[in-house]
PDB file of N, CA and C in Angstrom:
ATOM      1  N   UNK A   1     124.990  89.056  90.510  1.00  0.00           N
ATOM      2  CA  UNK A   1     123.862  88.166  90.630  1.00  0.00           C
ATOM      3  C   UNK A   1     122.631  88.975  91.025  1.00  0.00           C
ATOM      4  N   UNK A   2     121.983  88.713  90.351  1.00  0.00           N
ATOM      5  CA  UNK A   2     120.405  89.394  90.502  1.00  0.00           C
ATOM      6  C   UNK A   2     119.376  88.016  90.730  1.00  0.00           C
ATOM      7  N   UNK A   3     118.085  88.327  91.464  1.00  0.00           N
ATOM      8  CA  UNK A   3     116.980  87.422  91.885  1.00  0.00           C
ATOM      9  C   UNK A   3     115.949  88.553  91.294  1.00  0.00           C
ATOM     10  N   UNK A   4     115.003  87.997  91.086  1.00  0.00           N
ATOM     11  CA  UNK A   4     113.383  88.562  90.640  1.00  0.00           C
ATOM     12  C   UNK A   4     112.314  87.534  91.141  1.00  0.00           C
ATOM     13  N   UNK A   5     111.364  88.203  92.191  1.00  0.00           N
ATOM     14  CA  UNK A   5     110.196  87.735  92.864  1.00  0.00           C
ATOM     15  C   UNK A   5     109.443  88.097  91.600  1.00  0.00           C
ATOM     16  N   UNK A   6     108.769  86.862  91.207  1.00  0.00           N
ATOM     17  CA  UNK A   6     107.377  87.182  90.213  1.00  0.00           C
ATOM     18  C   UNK A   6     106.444  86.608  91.377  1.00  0.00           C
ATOM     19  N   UNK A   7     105.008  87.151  91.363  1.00  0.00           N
ATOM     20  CA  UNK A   7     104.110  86.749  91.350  1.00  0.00           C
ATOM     21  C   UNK A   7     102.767  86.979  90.659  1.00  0.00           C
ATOM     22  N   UNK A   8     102.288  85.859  90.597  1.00  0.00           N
ATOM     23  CA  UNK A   8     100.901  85.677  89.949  1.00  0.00           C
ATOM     24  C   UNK A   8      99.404  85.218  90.412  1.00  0.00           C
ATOM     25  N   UNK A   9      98.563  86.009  90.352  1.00  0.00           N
ATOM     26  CA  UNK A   9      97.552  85.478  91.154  1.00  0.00           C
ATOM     27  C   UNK A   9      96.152  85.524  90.289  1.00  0.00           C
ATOM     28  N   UNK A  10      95.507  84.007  90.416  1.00  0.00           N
ATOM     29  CA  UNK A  10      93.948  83.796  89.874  1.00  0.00           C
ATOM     30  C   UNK A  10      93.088  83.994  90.294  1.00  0.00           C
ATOM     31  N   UNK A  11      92.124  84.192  89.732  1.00  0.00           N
ATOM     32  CA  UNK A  11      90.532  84.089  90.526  1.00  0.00           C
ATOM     33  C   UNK A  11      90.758  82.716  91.389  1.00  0.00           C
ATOM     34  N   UNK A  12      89.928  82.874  92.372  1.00  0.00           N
ATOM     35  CA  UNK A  12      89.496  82.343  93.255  1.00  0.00           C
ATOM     36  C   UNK A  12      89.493  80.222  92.642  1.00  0.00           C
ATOM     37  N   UNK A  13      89.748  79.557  93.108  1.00  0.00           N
ATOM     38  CA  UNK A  13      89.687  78.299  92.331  1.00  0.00           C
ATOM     39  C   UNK A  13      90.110  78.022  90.931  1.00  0.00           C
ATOM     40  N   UNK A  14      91.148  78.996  90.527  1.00  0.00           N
ATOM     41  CA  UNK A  14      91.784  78.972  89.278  1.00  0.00           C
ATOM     42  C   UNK A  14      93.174  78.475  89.609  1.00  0.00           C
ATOM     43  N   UNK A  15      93.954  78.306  91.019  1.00  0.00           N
ATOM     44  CA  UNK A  15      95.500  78.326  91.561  1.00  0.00           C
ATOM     45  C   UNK A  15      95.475  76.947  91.185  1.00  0.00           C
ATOM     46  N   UNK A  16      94.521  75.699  91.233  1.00  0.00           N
ATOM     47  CA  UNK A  16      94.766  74.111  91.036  1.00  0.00           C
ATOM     48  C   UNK A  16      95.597  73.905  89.425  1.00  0.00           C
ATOM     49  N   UNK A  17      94.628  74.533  88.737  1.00  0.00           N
ATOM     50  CA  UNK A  17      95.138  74.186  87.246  1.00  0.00           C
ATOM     51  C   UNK A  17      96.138  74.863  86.638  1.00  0.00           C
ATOM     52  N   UNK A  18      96.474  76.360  87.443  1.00  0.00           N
ATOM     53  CA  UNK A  18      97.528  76.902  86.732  1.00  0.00           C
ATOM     54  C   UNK A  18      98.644  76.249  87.365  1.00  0.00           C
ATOM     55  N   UNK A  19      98.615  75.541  88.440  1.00  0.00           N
ATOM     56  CA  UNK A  19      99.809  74.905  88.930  1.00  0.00           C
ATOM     57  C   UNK A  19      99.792  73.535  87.714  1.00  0.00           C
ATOM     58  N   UNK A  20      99.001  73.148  87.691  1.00  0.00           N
ATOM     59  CA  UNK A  20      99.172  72.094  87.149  1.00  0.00           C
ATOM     60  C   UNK A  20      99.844  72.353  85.969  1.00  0.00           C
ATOM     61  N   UNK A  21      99.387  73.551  84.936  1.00  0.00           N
ATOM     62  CA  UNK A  21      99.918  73.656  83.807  1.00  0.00           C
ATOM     63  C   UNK A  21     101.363  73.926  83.801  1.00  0.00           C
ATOM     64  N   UNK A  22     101.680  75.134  85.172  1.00  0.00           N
ATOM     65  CA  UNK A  22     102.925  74.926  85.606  1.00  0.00           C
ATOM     66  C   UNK A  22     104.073  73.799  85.428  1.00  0.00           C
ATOM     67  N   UNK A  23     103.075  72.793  86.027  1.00  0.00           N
ATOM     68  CA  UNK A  23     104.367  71.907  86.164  1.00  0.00           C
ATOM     69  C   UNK A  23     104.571  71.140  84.754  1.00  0.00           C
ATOM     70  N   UNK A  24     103.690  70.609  83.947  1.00  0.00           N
ATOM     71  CA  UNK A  24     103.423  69.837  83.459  1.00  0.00           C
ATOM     72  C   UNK A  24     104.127  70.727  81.722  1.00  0.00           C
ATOM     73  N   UNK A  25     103.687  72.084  81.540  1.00  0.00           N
ATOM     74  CA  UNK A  25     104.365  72.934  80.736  1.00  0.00           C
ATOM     75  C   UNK A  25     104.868  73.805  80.577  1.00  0.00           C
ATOM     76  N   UNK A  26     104.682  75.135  81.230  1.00  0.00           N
ATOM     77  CA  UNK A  26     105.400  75.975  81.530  1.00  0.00           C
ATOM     78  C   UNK A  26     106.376  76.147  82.082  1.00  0.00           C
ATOM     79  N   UNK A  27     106.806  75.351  83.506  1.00  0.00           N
ATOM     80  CA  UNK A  27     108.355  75.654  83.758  1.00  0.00           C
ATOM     81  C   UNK A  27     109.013  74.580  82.793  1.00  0.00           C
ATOM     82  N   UNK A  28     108.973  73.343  82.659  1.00  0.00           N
ATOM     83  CA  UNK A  28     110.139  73.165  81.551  1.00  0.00           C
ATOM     84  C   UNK A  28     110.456  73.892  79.991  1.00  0.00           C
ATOM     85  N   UNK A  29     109.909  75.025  79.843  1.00  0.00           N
ATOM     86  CA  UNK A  29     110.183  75.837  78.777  1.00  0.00           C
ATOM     87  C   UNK A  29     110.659  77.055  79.615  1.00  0.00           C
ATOM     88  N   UNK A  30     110.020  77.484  80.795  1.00  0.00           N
ATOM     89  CA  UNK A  30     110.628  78.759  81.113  1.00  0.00           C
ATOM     90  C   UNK A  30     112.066  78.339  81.765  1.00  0.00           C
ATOM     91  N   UNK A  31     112.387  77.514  82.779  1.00  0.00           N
ATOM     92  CA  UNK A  31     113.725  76.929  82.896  1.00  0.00           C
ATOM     93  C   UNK A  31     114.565  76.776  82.205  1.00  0.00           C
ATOM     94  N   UNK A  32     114.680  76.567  80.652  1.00  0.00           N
ATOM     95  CA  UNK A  32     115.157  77.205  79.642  1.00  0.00           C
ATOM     96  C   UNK A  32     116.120  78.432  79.409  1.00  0.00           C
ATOM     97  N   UNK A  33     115.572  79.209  80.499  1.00  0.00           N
ATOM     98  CA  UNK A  33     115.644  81.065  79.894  1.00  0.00           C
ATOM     99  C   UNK A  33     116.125  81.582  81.346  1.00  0.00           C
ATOM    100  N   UNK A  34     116.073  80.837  82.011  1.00  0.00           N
ATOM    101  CA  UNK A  34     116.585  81.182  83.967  1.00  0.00           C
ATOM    102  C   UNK A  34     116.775  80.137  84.808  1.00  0.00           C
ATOM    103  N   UNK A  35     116.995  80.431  86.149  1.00  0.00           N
ATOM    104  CA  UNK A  35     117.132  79.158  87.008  1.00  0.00           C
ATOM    105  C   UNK A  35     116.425  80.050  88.039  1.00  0.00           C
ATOM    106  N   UNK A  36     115.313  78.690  87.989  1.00  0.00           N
ATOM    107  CA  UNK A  36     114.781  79.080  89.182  1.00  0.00           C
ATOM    108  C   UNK A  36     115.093  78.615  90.498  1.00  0.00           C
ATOM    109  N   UNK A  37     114.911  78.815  91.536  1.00  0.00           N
ATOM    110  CA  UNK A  37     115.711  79.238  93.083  1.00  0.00           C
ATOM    111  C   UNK A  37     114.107  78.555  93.933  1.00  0.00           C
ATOM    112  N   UNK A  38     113.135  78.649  93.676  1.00  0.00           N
ATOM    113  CA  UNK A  38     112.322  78.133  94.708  1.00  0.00           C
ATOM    114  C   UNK A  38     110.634  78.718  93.979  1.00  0.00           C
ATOM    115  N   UNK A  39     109.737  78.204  93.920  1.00  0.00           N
ATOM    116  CA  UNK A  39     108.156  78.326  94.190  1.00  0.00           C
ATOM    117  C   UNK A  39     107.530  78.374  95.634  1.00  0.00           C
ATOM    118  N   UNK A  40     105.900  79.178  95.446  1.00  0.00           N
ATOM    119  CA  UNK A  40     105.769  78.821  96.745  1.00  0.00           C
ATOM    120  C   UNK A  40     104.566  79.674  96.399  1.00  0.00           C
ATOM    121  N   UNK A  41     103.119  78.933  97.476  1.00  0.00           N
ATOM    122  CA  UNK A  41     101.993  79.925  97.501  1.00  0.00           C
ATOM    123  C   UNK A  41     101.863  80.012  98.776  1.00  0.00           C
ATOM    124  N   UNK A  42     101.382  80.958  98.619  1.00  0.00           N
ATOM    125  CA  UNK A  42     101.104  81.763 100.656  1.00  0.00           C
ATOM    126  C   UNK A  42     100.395  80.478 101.005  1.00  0.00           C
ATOM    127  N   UNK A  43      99.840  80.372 102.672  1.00  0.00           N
ATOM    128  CA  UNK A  43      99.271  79.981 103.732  1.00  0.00           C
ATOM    129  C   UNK A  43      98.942  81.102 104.112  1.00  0.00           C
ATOM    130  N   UNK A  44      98.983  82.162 104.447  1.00  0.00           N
ATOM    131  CA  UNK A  44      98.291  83.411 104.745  1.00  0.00           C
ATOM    132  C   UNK A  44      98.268  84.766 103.811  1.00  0.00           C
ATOM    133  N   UNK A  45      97.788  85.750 104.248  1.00  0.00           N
ATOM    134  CA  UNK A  45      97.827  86.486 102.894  1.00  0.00           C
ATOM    135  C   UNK A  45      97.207  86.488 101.976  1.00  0.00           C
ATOM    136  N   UNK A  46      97.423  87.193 100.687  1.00  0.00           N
ATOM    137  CA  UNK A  46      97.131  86.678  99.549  1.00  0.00           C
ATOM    138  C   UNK A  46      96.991  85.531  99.263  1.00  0.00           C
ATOM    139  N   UNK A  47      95.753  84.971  99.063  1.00  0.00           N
ATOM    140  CA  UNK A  47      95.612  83.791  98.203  1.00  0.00           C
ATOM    141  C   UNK A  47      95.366  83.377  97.330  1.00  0.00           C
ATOM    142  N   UNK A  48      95.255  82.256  96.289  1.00  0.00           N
ATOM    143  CA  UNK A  48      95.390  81.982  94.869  1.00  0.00           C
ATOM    144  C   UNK A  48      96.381  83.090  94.424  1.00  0.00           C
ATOM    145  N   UNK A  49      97.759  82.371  95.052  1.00  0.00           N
ATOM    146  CA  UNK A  49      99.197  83.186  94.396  1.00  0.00           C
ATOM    147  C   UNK A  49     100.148  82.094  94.610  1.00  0.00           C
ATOM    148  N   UNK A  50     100.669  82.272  93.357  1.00  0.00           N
ATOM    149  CA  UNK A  50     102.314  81.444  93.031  1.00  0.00           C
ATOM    150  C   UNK A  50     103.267  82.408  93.166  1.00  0.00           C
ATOM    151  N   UNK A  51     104.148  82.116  93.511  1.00  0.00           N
ATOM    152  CA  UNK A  51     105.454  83.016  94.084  1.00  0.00           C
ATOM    153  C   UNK A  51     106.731  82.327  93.186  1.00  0.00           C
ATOM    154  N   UNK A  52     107.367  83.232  92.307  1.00  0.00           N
ATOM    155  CA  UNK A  52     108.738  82.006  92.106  1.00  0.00           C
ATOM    156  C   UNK A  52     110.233  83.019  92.766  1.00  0.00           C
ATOM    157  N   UNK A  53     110.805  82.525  92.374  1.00  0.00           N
ATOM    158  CA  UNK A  53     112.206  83.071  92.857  1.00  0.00           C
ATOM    159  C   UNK A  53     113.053  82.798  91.308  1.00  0.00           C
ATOM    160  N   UNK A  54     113.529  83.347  90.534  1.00  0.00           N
ATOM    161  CA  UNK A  54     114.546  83.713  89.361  1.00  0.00           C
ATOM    162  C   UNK A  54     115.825  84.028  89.588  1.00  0.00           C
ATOM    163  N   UNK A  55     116.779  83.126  88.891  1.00  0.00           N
ATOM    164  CA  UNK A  55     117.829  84.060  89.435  1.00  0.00           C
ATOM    165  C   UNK A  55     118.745  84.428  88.101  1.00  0.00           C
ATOM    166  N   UNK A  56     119.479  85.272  88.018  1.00  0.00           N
ATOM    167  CA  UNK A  56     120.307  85.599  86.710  1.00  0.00           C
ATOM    168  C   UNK A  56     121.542  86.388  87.093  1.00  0.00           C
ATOM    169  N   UNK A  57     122.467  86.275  86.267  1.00  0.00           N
ATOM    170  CA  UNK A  57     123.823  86.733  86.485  1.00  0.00           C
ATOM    171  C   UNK A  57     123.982  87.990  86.421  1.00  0.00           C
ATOM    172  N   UNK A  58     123.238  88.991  85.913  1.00  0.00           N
ATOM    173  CA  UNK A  58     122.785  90.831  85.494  1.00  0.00           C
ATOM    174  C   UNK A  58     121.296  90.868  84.897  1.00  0.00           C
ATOM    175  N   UNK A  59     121.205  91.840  85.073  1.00  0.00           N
ATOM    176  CA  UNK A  59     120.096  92.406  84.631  1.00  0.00           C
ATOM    177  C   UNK A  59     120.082  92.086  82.887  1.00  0.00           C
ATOM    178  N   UNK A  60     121.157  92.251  82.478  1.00  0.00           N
ATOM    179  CA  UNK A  60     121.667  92.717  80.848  1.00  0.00           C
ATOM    180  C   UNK A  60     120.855  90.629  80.480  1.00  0.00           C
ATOM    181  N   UNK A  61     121.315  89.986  81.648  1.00  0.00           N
ATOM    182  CA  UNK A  61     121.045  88.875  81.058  1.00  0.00           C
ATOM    183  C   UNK A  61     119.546  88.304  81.045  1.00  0.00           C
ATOM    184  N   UNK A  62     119.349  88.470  82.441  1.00  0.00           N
ATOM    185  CA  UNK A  62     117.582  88.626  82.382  1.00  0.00           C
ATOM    186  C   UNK A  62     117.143  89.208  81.405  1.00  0.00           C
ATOM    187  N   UNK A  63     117.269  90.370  81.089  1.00  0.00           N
ATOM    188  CA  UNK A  63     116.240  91.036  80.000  1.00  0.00           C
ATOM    189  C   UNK A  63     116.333  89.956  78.286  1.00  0.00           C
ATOM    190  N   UNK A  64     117.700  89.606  77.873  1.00  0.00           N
ATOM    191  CA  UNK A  64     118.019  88.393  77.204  1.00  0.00           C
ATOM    192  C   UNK A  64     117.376  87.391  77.248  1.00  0.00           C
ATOM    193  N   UNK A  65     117.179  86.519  78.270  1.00  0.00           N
ATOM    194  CA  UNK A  65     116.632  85.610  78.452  1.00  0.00           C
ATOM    195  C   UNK A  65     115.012  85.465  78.194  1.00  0.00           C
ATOM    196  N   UNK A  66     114.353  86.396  78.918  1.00  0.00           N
ATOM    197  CA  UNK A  66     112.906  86.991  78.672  1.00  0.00           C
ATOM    198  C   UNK A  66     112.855  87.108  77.576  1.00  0.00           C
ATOM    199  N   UNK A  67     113.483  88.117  76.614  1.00  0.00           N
ATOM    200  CA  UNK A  67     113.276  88.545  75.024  1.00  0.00           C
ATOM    201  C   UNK A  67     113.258  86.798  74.261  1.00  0.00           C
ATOM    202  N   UNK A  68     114.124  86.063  74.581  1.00  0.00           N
ATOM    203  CA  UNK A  68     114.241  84.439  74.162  1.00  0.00           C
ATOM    204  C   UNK A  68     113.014  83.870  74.365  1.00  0.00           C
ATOM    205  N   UNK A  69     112.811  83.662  75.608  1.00  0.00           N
ATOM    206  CA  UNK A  69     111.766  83.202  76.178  1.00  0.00           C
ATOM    207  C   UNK A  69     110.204  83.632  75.625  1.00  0.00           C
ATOM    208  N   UNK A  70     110.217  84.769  75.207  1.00  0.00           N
ATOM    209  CA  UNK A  70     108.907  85.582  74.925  1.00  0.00           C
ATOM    210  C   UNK A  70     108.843  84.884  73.385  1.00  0.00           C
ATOM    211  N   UNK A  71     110.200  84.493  72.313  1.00  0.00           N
ATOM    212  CA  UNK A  71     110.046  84.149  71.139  1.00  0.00           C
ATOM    213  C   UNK A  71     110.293  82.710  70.834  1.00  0.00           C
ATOM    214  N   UNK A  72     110.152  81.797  72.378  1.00  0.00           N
ATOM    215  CA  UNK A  72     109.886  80.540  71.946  1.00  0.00           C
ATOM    216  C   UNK A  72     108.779  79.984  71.347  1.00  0.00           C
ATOM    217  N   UNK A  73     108.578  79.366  70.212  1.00  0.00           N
ATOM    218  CA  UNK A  73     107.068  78.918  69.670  1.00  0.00           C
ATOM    219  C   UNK A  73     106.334  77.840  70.873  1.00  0.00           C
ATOM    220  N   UNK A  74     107.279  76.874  71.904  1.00  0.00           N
ATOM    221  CA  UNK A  74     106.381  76.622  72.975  1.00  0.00           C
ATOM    222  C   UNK A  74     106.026  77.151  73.731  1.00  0.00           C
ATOM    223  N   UNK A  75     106.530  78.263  73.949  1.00  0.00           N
ATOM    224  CA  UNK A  75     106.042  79.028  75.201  1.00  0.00           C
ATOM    225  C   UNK A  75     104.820  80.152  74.532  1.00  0.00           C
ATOM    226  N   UNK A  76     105.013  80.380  73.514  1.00  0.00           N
ATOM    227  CA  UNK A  76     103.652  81.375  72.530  1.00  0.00           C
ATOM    228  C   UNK A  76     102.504  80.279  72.587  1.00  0.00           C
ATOM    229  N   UNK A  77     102.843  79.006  72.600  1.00  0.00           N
ATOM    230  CA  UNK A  77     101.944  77.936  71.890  1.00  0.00           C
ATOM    231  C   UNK A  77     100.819  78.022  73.781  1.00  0.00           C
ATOM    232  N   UNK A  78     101.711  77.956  74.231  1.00  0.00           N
ATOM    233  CA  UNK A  78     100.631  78.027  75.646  1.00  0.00           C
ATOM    234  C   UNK A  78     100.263  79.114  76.385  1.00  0.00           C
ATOM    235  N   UNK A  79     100.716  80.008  76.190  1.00  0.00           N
ATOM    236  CA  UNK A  79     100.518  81.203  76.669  1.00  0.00           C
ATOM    237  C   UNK A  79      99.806  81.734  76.679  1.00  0.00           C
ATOM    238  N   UNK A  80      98.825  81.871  76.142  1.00  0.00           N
ATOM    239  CA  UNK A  80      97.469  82.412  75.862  1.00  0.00           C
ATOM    240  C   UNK A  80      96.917  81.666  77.167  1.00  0.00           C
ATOM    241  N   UNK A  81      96.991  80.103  76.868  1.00  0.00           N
ATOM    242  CA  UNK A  81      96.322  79.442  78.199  1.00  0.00           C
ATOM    243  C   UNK A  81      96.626  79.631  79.605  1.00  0.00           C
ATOM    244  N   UNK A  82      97.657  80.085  79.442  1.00  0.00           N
ATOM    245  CA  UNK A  82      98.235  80.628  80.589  1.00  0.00           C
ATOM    246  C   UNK A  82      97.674  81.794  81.030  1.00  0.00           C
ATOM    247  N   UNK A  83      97.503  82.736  80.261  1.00  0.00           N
ATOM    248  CA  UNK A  83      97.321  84.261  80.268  1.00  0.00           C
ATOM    249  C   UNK A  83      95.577  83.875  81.065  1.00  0.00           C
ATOM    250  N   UNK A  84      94.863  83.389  81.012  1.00  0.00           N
ATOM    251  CA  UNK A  84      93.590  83.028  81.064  1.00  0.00           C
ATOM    252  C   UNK A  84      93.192  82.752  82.686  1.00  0.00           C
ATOM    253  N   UNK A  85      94.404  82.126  83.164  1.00  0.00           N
ATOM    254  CA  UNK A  85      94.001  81.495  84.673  1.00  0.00           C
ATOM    255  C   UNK A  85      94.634  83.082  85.281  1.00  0.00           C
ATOM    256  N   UNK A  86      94.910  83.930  84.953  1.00  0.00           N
ATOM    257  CA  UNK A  86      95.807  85.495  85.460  1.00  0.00           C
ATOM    258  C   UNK A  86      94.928  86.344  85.991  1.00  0.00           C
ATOM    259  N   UNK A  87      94.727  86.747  87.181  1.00  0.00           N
ATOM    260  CA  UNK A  87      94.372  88.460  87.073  1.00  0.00           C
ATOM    261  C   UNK A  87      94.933  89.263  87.133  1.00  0.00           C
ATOM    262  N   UNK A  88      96.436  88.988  88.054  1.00  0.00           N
ATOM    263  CA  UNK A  88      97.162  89.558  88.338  1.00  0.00           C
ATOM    264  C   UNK A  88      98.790  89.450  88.033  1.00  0.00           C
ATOM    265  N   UNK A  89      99.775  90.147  87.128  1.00  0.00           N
ATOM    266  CA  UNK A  89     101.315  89.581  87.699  1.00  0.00           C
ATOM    267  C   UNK A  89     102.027  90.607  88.231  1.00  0.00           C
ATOM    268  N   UNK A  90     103.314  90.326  88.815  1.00  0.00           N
ATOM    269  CA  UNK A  90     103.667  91.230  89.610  1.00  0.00           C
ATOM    270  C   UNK A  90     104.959  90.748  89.510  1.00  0.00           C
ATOM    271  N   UNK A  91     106.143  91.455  89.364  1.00  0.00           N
ATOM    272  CA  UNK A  91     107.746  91.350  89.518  1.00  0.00           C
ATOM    273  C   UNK A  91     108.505  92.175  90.200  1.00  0.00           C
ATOM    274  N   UNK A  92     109.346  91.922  90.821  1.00  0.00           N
ATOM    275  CA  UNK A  92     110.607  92.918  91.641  1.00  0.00           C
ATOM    276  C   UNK A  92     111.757  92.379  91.370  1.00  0.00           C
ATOM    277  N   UNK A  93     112.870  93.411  91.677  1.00  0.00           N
ATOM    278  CA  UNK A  93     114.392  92.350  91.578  1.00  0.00           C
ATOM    279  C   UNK A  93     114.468  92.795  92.849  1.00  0.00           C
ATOM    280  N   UNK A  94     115.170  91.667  93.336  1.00  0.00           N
ATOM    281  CA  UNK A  94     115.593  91.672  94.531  1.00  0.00           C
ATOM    282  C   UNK A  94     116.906  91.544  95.100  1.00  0.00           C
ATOM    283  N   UNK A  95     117.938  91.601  96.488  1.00  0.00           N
ATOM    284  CA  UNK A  95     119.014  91.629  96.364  1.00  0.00           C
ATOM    285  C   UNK A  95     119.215  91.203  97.933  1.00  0.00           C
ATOM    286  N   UNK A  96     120.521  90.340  98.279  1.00  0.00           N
ATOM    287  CA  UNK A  96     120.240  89.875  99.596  1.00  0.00           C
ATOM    288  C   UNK A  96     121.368  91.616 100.497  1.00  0.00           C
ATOM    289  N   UNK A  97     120.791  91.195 101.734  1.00  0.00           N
ATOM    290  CA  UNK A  97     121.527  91.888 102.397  1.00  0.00           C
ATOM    291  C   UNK A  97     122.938  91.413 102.735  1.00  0.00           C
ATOM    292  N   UNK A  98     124.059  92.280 102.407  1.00  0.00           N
ATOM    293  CA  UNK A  98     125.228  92.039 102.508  1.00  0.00           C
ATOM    294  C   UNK A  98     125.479  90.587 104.065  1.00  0.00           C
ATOM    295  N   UNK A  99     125.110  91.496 104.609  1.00  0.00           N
ATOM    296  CA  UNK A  99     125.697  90.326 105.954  1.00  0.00           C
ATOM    297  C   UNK A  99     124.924  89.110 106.281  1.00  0.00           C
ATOM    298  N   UNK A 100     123.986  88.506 105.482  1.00  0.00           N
ATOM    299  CA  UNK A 100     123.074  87.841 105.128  1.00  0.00           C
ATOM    300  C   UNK A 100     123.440  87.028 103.600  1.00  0.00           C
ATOM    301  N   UNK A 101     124.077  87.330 102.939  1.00  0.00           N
ATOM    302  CA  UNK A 101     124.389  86.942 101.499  1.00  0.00           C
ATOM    303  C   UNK A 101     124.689  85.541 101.533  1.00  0.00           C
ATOM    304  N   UNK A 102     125.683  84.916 102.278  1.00  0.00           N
ATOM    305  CA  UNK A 102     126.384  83.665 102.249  1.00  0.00           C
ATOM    306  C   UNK A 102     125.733  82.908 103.475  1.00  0.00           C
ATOM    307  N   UNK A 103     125.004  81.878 103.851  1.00  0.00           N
ATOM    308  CA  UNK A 103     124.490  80.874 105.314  1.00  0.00           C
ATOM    309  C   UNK A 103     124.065  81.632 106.200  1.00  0.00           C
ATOM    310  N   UNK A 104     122.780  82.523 105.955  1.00  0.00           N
ATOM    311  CA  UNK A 104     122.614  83.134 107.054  1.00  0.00           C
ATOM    312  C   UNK A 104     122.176  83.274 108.692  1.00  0.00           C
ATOM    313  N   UNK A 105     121.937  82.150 109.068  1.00  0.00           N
ATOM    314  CA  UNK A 105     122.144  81.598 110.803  1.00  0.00           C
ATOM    315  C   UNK A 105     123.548  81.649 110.868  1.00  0.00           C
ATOM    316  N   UNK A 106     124.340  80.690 110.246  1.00  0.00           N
ATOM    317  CA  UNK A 106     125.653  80.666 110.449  1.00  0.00           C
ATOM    318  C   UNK A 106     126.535  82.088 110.647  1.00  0.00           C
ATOM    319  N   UNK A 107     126.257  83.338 109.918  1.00  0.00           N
ATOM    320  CA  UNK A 107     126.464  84.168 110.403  1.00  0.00           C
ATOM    321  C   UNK A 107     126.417  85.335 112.167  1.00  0.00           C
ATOM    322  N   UNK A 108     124.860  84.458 112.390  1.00  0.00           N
ATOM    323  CA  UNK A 108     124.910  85.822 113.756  1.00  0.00           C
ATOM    324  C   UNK A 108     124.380  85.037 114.620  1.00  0.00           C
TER     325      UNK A 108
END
């Protein structure tokens, strides 16, 4: 099991509408191609940023999924509009810490 932190960040008063497009088109086509695990924009920090959480079974499958995803005609069809509210994207994979993996209060 693999996770990938994307984030994305707009100009300044651009975070209202890309959420909106978010919800309204983009994740029900990108949900499609992954499962996502959680959203979220700072309260401190960086601002005008969406945060998601991805999760996939290997790497071998993520990269699959993306290549799918990149050749859906709905997701080409908006994307551009998407690309527009962007200045910034940003991805990592991520991985939990072993003794942390399964309920982690319940652990310590």
């Amino acid at each position: 099991m693999i996770h990938e932190l994307r984030r994305y960040q707009t100009l300044p008063g651009n975070l209202p509408g890309l959420l909106e497009l978010l919800e309204a088109k983009l994740l029900p086509i990108a949900c499609r191609y992954g499962t996502l695990r959680g959203c979220w924009t700072p309260v401190s920090g960086t601002m005008n940023t969406v945060m998601f959480l991805w999760e996939y079974e290997s790497i071998e499958e993520r990269i699959a999924k993306r290549a799918a995803l990149a050749r859906d005609p709905d997701w080409l069809a908006i994307a551009e509009e998407a690309a527009g509210y962007l200045i910034e994207q940003q991805g990592e994979f991520i991985a939990p810490v072993p003794f942390l993996a399964e309920a982690p209060c319940a652990s310590l």
